[in-house]
Structure formats: C-alpha cells, structure tokens
Protein backbone atom coordinates (compact mmCIF):
# COMPACT_ATOMS: atom_id res chain seq x y z
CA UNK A 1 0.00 0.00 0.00
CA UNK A 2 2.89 2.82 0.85
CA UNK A 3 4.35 1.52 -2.74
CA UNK A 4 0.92 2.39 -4.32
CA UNK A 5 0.94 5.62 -2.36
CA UNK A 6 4.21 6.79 -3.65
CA UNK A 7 3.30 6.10 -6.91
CA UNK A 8 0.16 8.20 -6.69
CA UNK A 9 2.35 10.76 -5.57
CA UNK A 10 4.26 11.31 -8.12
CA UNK A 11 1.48 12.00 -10.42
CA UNK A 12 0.71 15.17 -8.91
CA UNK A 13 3.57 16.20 -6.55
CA UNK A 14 2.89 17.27 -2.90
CA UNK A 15 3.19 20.81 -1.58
CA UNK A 16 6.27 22.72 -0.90
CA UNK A 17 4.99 24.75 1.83
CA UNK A 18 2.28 24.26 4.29
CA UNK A 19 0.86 26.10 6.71
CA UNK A 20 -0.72 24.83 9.72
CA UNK A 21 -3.66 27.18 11.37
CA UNK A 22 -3.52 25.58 14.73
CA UNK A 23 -1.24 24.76 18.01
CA UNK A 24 -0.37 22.22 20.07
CA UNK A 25 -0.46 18.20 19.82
CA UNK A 26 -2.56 18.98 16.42
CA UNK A 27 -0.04 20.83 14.77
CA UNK A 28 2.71 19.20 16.16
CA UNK A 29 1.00 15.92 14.07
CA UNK A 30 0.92 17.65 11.23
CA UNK A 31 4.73 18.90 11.25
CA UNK A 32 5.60 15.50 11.49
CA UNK A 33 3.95 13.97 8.84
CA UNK A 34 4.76 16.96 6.60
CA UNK A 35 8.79 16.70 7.70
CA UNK A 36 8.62 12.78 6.70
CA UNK A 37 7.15 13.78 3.22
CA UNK A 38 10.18 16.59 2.53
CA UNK A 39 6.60 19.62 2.89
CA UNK A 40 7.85 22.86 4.66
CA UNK A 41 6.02 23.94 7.34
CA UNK A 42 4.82 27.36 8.60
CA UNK A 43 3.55 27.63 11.82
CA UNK A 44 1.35 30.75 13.56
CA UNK A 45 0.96 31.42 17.27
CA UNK A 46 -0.18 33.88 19.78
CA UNK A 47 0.84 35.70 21.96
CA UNK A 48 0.65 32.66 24.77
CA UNK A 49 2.87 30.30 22.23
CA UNK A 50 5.38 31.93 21.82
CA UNK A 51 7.55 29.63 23.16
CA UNK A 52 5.33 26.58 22.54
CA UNK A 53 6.27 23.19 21.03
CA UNK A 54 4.74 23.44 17.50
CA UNK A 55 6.25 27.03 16.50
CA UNK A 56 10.02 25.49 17.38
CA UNK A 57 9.07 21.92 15.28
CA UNK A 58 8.22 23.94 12.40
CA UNK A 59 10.15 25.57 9.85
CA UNK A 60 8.94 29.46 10.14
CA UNK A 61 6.99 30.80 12.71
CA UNK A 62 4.86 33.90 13.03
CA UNK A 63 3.03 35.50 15.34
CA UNK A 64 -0.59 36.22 15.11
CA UNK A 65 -2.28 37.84 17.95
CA UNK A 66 -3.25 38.07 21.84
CA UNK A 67 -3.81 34.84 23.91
CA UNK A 68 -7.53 34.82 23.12
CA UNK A 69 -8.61 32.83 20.24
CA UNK A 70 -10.74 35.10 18.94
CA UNK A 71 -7.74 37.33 18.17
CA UNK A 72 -5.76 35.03 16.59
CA UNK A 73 -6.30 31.70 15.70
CA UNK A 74 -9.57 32.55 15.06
CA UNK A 75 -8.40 35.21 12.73
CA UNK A 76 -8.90 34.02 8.74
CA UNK A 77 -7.79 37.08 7.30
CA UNK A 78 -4.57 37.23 9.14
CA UNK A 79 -3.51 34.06 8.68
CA UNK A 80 -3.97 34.11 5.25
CA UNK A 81 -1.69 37.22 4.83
CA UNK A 82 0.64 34.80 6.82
CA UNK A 83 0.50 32.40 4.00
CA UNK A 84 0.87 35.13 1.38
CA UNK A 85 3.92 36.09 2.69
CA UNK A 86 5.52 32.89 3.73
CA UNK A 87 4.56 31.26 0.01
CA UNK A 88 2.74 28.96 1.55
CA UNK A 89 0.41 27.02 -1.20
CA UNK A 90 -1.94 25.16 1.24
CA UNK A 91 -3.43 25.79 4.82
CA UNK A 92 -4.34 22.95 7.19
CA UNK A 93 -6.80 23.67 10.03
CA UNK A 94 -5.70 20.85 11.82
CA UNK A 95 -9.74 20.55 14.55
CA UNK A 96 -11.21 22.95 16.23
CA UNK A 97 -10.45 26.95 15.58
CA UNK A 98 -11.07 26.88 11.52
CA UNK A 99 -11.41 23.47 10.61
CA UNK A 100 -15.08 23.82 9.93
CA UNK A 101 -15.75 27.14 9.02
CA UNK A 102 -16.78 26.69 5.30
CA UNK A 103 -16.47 30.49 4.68
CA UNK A 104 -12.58 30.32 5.58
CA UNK A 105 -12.50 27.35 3.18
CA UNK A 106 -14.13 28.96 0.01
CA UNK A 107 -11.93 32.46 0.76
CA UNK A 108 -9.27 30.48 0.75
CA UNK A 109 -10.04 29.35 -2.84
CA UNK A 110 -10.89 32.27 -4.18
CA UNK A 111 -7.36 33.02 -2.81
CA UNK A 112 -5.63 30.29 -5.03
CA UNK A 113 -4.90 28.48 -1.85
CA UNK A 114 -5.89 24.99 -1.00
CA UNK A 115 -7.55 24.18 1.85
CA UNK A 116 -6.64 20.78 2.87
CA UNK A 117 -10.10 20.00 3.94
CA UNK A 118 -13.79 19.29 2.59
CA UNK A 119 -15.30 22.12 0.16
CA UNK A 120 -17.17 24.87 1.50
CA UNK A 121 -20.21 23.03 0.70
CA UNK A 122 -20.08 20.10 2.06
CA UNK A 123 -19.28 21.72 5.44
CA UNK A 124 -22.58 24.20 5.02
CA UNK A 125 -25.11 20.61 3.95
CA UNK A 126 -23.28 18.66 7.44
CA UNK A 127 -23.10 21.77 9.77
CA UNK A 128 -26.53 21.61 10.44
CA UNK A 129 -27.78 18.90 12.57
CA UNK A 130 -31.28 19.58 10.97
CA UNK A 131 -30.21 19.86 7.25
CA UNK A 132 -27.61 17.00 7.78
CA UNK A 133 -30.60 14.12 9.32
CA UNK A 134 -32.42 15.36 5.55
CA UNK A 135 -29.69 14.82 3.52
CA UNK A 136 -29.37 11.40 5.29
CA UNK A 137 -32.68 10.27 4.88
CA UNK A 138 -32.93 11.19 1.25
CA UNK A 139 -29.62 9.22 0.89
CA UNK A 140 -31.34 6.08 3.07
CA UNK A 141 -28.81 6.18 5.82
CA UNK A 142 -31.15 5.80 9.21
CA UNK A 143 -31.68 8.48 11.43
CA UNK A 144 -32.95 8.81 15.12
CA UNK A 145 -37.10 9.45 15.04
CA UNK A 146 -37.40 13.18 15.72
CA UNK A 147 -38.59 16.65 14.42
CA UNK A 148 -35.64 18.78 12.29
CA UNK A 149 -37.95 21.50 11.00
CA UNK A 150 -38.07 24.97 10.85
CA UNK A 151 -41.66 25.12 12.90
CA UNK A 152 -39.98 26.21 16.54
CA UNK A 153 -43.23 26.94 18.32
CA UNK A 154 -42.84 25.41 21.76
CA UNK A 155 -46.41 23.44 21.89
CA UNK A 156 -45.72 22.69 18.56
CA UNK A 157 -42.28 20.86 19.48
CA UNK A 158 -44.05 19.40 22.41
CA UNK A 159 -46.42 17.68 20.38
CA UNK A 160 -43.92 16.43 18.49
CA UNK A 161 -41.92 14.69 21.58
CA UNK A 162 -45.40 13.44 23.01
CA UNK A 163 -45.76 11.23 18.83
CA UNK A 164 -41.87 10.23 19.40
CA UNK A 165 -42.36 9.02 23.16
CA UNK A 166 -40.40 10.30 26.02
CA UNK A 167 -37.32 10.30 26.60
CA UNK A 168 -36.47 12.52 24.35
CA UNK A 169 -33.65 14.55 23.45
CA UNK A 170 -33.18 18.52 23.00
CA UNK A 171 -30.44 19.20 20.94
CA UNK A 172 -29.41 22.90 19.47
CA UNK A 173 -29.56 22.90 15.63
CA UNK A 174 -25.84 24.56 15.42
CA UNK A 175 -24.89 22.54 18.39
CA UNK A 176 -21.50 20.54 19.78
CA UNK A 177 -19.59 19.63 22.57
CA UNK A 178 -23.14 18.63 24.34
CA UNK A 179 -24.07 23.03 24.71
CA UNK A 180 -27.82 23.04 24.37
CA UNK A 181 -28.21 19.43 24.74
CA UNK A 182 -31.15 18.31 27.43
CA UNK A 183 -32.84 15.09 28.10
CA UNK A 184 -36.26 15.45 28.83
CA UNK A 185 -38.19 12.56 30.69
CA UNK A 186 -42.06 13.55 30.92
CA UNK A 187 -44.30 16.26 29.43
CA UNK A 188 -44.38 18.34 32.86
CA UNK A 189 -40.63 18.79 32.01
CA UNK A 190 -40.65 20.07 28.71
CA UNK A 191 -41.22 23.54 28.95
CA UNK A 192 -38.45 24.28 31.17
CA UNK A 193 -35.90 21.87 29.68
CA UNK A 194 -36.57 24.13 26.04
CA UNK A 195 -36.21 27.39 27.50
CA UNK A 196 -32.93 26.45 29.42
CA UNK A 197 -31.68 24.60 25.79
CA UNK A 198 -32.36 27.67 24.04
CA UNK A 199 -30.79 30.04 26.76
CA UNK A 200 -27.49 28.11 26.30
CA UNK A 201 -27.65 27.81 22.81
CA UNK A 202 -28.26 30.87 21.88
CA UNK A 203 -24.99 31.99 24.34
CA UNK A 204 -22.51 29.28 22.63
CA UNK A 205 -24.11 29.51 19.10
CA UNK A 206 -25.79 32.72 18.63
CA UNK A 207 -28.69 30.76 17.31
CA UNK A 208 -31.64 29.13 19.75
CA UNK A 209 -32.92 26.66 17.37
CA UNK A 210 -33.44 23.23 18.38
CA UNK A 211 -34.49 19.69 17.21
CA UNK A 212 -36.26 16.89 19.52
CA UNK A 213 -35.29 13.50 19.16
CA UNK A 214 -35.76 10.08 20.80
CA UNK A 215 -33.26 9.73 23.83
CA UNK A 216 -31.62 6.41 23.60
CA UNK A 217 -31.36 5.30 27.07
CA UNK A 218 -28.57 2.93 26.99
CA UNK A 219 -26.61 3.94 23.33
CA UNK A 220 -23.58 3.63 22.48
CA UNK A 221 -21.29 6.08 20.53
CA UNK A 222 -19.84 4.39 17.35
CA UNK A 223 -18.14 6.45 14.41
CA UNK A 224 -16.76 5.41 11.14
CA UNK A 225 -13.77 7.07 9.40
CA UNK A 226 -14.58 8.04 5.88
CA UNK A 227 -12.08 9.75 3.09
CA UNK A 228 -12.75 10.78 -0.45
CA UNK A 229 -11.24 12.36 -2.99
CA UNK A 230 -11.33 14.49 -6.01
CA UNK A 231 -11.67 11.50 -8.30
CA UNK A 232 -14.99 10.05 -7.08
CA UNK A 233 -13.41 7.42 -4.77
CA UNK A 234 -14.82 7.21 -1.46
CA UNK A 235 -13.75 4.46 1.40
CA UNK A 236 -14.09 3.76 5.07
CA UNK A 237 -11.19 3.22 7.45
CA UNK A 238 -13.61 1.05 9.35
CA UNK A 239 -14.93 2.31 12.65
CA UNK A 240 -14.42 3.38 16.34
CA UNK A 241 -16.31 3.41 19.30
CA UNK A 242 -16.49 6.67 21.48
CA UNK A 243 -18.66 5.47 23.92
CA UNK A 244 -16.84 6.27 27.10
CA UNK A 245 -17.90 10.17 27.75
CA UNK A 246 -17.74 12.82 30.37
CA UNK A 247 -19.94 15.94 30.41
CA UNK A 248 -20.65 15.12 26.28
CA UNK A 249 -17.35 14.98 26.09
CA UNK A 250 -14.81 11.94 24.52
CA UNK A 251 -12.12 10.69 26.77
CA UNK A 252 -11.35 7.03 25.64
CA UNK A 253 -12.16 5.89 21.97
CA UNK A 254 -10.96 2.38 20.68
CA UNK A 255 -10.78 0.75 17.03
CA UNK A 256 -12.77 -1.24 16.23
CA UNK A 257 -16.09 -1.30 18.00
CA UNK A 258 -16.08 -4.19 20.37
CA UNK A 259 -18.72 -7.39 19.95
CA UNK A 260 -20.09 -5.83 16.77
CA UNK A 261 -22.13 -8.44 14.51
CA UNK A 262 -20.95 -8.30 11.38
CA UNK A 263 -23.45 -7.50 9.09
CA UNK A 264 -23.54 -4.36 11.75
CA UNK A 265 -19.97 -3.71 10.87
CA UNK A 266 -20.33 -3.68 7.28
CA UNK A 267 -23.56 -1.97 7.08
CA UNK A 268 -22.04 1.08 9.43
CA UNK A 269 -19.33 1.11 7.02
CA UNK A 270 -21.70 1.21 3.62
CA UNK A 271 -24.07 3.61 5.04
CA UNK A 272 -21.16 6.05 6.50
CA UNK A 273 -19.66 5.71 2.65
CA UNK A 274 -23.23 6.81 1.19
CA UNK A 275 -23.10 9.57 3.64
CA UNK A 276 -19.91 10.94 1.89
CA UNK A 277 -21.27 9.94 -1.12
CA UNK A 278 -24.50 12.22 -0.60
CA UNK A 279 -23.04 15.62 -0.20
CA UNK A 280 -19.23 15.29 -2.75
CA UNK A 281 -17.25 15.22 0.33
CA UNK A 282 -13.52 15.40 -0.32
CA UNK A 283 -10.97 14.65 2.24
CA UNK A 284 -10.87 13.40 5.87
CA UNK A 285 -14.66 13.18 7.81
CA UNK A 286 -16.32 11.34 10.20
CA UNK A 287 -20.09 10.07 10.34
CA UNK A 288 -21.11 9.66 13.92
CA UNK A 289 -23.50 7.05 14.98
CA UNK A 290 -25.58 6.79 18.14
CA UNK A 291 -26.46 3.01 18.51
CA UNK A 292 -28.51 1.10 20.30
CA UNK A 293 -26.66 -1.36 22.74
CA UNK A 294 -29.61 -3.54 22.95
CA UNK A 295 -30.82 -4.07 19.23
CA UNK A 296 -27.22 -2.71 17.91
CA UNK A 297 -29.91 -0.98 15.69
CA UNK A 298 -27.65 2.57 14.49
CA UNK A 299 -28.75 6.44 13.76
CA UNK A 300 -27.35 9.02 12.36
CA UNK A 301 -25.69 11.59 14.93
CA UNK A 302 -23.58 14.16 12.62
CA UNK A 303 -20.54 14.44 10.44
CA UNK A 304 -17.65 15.80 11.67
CA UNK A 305 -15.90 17.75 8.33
CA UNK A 306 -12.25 17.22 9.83
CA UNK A 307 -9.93 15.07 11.11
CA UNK A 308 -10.62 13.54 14.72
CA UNK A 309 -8.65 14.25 17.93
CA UNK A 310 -9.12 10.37 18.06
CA UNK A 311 -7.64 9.79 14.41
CA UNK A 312 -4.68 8.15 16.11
CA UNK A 313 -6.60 4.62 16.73
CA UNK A 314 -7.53 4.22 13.22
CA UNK A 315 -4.25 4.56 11.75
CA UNK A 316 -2.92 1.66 14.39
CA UNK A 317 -5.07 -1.13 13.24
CA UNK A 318 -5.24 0.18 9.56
CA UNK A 319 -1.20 0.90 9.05
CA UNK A 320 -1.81 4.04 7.24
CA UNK A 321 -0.98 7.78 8.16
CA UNK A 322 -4.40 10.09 7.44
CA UNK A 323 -2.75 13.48 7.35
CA UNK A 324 -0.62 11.75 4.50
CA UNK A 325 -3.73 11.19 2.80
CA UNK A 326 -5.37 14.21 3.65
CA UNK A 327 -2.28 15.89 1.87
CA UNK A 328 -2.54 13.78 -1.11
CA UNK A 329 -6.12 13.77 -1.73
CA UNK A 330 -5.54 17.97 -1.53
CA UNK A 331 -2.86 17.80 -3.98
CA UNK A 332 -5.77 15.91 -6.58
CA UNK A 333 -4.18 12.69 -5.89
CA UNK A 334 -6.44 9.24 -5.97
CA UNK A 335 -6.42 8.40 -2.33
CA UNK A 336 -3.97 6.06 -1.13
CA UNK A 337 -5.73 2.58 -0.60
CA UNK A 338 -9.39 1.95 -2.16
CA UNK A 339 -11.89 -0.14 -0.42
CA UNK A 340 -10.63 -3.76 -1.29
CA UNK A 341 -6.89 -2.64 0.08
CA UNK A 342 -7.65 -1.52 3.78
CA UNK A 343 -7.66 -4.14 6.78
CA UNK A 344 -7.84 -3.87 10.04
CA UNK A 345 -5.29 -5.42 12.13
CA UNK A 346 -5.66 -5.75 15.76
CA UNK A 347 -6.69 -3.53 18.63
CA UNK A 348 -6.01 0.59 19.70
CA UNK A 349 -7.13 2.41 22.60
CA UNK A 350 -6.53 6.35 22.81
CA UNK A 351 -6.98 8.05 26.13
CA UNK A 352 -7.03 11.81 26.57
CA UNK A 353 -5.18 13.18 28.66
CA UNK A 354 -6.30 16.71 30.88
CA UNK A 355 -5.01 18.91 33.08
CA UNK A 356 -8.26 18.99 35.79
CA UNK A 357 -8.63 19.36 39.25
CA UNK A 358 -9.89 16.20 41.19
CA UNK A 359 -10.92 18.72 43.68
CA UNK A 360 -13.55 20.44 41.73
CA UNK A 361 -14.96 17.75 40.22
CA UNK A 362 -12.25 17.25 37.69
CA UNK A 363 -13.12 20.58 35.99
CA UNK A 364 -10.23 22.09 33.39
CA UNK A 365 -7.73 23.22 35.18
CA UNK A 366 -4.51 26.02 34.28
CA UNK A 367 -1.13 26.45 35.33
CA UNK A 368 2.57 25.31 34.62
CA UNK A 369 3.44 22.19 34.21
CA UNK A 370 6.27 21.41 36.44
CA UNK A 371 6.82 17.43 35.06
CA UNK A 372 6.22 15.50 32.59
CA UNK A 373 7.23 12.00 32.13
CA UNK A 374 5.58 10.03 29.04
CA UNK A 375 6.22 6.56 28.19
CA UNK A 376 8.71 5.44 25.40
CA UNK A 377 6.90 5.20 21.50
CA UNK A 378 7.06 2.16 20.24
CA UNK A 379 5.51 0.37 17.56
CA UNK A 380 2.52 -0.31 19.75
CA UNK A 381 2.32 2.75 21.72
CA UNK A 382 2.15 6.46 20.75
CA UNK A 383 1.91 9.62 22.57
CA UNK A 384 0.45 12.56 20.86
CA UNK A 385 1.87 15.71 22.58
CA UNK A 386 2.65 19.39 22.19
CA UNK A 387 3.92 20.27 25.27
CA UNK A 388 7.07 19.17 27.79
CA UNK A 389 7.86 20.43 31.32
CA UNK A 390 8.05 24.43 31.69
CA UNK A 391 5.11 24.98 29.38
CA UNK A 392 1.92 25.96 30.94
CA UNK A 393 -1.56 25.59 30.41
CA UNK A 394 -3.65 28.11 29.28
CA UNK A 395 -7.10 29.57 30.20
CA UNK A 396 -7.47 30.57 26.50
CA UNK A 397 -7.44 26.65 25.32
CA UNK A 398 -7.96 23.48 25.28
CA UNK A 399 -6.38 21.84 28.60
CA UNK A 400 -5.45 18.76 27.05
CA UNK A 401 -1.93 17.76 27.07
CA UNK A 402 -1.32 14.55 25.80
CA UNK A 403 -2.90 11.28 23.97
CA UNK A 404 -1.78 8.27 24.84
CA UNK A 405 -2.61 5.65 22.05
C-alpha cells in the first residue's frame, strides 16, 4: 500500500509549503507527517505560544495575535496574509479553531490556496444537525425518530416529543460539545428543559434553534472514518467506538467497536460511505453514529468535516498515516488505498489526557506544568503531545496535554 501511495504521488507532486492554522499536539501531528514527506512547514501562534512546542518543530513561525482565540487563531484574514507572505500554497486547520468554518474554506479558494479539507459546501449541507438528518434520509442512511424543521413553536415541538415518546432529546440545531443538549423525561418537564436549551444555545451559538429526538437510554457512541477524494473514490477506514464520555465529552475511543455483529460492521461502514457519497465530500470526515446497545440498531448523529482528535486509533489497526492522505487527496491525488486494500489489524485504545482538578470535580484546570514523564513510542504505543515540562496551560485553550494511544 505505501508503494501504491508513492506512486500516486508522483502523479501530482505534494506541496512545498504548508501552513498549519492551529497549536499544540494537532499541529505538532501535522509537522511530522509533513517533515517525513520533505513539505515545509509554517507555523502561527499567539501571543501565549510563543515559546510553545509546535512554532520550534516547524520551519517558520509567526506571530498572530493576543492569547484569546478570537484574536488570533480565530483570525482568517490574518492568517492568510501569513500564507501570502511565507509562500505557503496550502493551509491545514488541523480541529477545532477553523477546521469547519466553510467560509474560511471557500476564501481560501478564491485566494488560489488549498484548503486541505472538505469544500465549502459540504461543510454548510453537514453543519446543520437539521439539514444534515435530511440529507441522510434522502440518501437512506437511518436516522434517530425526531422533528428537524423549521416550525420552533414550543407546543408545537411538544407535540412532536409526546408522537416520538419520552425520553427525548433537546439538541441545538448549530450545536457541539453537548451546549444546548437536554434530556427530557415527561411532558411536565418540557417547557423548562426548552427554555434552558435555548438560553445556552443561543450563548454558545448565537442561534436558539433546536431539534427533539428520541433519547436512547442505553446507546452507544460508534463512528466510522470516511475519506474521499477528487476522483470520485470514497472508502471507510472502518470504525471506532467513542462510547466512554464525560460531560458530552470523549475521553477514551478504541478501534474497532467491540462485539459488533458483522453484518452491523459492514452496514455502518456502507451507510457512513453513502453519507460521503450524498453531499461530494472530499478529504478526511467522520459520520457519527448513536447506537442502540440492545438491538445494535444505528442512527445518524452528525458528520464531523475534519480530522478527529481520536484519528490516532484508526491509523494503528489500519497501518496508514491520514494526514498523509489528507495531503494527497488535496494535492488531486487518488487516495492512497481503495476499499478492497484496507484491513484492520488488531486492537487501539486512545486516552485523553487533561489537566483537571480532582478537587472540583475534575473541571479544566490552568497552570505550569512542572513534570512531565511520558512513556517510550514504540511500535505499539504512541503519545500525541505538544507540550514538555516548563510549558503551561492556558485559560485561553484546550487543557489537554497529551494522547496516549
């Protein structure tokens, strides 16, 4: 398969230059995969980073704002001078920050410089949870029973729940991360639960639309890793399960889904395919799935437009390196491996690692980190890391520091 690869390479050669819109263990990925194919890479930072892992792996470095996101890694107009001026030909949003703003992606092309990610497009049909589950249906991949329309009239949406049967779920249209996100268990309930959804929503979003669905009561979290690319070739890298949350939020994913039947395997793998298939996606994505643990019966959740912070897992029982491809199927190469090539070999777990307080619940916590000690990388084990002892960690961002796959 890395024979096949290099050949595909050479029909259309790779960047020179890269630049990478992000920071920390994200970017620091990307470098590394970049330095192994001979790409230069440009990194940005704020004002907080200036000293941080990622802007000393890379090639240049440049400065782009305060701490806060908002003033600078949020910023698509100055990082896009950056790239001007460094002669960088493609940007990579790494998650997070960019990665699925489909505006940034279509100025970039207007620009004349590739965005090493989905098209504009295909990011506007899958960032709705409401226009997604349509999409989906139309393309007869299943979706959870529940009301996506427009009609947000709260008896209205409370006659829906009462024909889909409680539990059900409030979920913000524009949502993530679990803001917005209630589970209501009666009618007397209802009221209240909306008006808090929509508070939060409409804080985290800007938007207070919302969607009811049936609340699984004992699901589990299973997501398949799709790529595509320019040619009309679209494959799964077979899936993960994500199932193992805190506060809506991932901490341990493994690949593949344990004690799947299967027909269940293939079919998740089919219908995640036809998902791709449905809106011309190009590059790296994700189709979540919310499952039922009982029936192993499977919904459609979302698509994540990016690569995962759990990406890590599928590359260890599939042997392949997805920012490679996500840099090959940018350059208008054929991806890598098609369908009949990929196996999966074995077993990964990733854990996440945080800086928390155990004290307060385990809530995010900030400060310097005074040591570090990881375990050695080895063929089996990986740690996915932009920081070392010194650095601190920042109320601006993300307090993860490490994965350990």
């Amino acid at each position: 398969a890395v024979d096949g690869a290099q050949e595909q390479s050479s029909q259309k050669p790779l960047f020179d230059k890269i630049l990478i819109a992000n920071r920390g263990e994200i970017a620091c990925r990307i470098i590394h995969t970049a330095r192994k194919l001979g790409i230069k890479t440009v990194a940005v930072f704020s004002e907080a980073d200036r000293d941080a892992m990622h802007v000393r792996l890379a090639d240049e470095a440049y400065l782009i704002g305060p701490a806060a996101a908002a003033d600078s890694y949020l910023r698509a107009d100055t990082i896009l001078d950056v790239a001007r001026r460094a002669g960088a030909q493609a940007i990579h949003p790494g998650y997070g920050f960019l990665s699925e703003n489909a505006g940034f992606s279509e100025q970039l092309a207007a620009e004349g410089v590739t965005f090493i990610g989905p098209p504009g497009a295909a990011m506007r049909a899958m960032g709705s949870k409401s226009e997604s589950k349509r999409i989906m249906q139309a393309a007869g991949v299943p979706v959870v029973p529940g009301y996506h329309g427009d009609n947000q009239d709260a008896a209205f949406l409370q006659e829906r729940a009462q024909e889909i049967g409680y539990p059900v779920l409030i979920k913000a249209v524009m949502g993530g991360g679990g803001k917005g996100m209630r589970i209501v268990h009666s009618p007397d309930e209802f009221a209240m639960m909306l008006a808090s959804s929509r508070r939060e929503a409409a804080k985290a979003f800007g938007d207070d639309k919302v969607l009811v669905e049936k609340y699984l009561a004992t699901p589990r979290h299973v997501e398949v890793q799709v790529f595509a690319d320019t040619l009309g070739n679209a494959v799964h890298l077979f899936e993960r399960d994500c199932s193992v949350q805190r506060r809506h939020q991932k901490i341990i994913e493994e690949a593949p889904a344990p004690d799947l039947l299967p027909e269940v395997r293939r079919q998740l793998g089919e219908k995640a395919v036809a998902a791709a298939k449905a809106v011309q996606y190009v590059g790296a994505g994700t189709v979540e799935f919310i499952m039922d643990q009982a029936t192993q019966q499977f919904y459609f959740m979302e698509m994540n437009t990016r690569l995962q912070v759990e990406h890590p897992v599928t590359e260890m029982v599939t042997g392949t390196d997805l920012v490679q491809w996500q840099l090959e199927v940018a350059a208008g190469n054929r991806l890598p491996q098609l369908q009949g090539d990929i196996a999966c070999t074995g077993h990964a777990f990733e854990a996440r690692i945080y800086a928390e307080n155990p004290d307060a619940g385990f809530l995010p916590d900030t400060g310097r980190l005074v040591h570090v000690a990881t375990p050695q990388p080895s063929a089996d084990v990986r740690v996915e890391t932009g920081v070392q002892a010194g650095d601190a960690i920042s109320v601006h961002y993300d307090p993860m520091i490490a994965k350990l796959v």
